[in-house]
Protein backbone atom coordinates (compact mmCIF):
# COMPACT_ATOMS: atom_id res chain seq x y z
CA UNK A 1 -11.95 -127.99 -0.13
CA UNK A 2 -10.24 -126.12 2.91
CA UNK A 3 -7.62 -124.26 3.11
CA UNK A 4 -5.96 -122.24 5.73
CA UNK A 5 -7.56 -118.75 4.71
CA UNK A 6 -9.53 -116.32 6.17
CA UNK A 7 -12.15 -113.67 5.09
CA UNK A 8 -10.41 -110.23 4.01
CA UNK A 9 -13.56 -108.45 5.11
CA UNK A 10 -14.32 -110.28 8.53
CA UNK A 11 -11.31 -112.70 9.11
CA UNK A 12 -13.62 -115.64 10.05
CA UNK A 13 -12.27 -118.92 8.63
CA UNK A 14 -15.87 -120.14 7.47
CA UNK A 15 -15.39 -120.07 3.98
CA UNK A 16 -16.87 -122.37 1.14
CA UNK A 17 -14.39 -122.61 -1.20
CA UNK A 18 -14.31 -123.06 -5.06
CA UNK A 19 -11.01 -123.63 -7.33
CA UNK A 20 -10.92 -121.63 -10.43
CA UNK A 21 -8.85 -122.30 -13.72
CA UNK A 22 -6.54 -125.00 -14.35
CA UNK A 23 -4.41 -127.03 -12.33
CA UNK A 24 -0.88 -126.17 -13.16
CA UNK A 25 2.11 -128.77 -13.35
CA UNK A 26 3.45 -127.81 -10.18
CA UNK A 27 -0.12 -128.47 -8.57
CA UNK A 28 -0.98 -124.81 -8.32
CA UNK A 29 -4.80 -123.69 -8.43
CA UNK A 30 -6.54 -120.17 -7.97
CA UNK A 31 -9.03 -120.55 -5.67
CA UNK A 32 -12.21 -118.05 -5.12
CA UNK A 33 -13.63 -118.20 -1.36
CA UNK A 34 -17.37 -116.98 -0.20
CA UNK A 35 -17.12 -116.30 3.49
CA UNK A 36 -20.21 -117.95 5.22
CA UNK A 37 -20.25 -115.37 7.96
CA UNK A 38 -20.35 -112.04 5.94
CA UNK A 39 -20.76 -113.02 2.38
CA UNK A 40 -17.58 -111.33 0.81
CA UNK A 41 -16.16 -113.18 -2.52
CA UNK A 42 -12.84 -113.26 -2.81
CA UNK A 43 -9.92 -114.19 -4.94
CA UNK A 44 -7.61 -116.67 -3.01
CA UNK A 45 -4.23 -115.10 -4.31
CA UNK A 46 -4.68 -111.78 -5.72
CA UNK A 47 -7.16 -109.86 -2.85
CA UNK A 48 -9.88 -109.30 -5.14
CA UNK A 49 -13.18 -108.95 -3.62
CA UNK A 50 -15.80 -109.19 -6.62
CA UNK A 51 -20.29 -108.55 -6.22
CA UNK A 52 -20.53 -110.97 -8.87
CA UNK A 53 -18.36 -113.61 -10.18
CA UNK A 54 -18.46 -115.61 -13.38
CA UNK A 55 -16.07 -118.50 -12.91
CA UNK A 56 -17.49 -119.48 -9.45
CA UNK A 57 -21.15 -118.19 -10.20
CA UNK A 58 -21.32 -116.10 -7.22
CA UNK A 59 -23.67 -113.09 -7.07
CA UNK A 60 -24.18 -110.55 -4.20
């Protein structure tokens, strides 16, 4: 998946992406992002940078 994001941490663009939850009726979906560049996970919508992650499986 892509998406027009960038890192919070870095700003590069080189993200792997992951969506998280549901798909809501309107199409909606959280997504979580890894940057490829400087490793930060991140939550899509909310800002949220986590060290480990349990819906995407991520771990620093």
């Amino acid at each position: 998946m892509q998406c027009g994001c960038h890192c919070i941490k870095c700003g590069s663009t080189q993200l792997e992406s992951n969506r998280v939850g549901e798909i809501e009726s309107d199409g909606y979906f959280d997504m979580h992002h890894t940057c490829l560049k400087c490793n930060t996970h991140f939550d899509h919508l909310e800002g949220d940078v986590f060290d480990s992650c349990g819906k995407c499986g991520y771990k620093a």
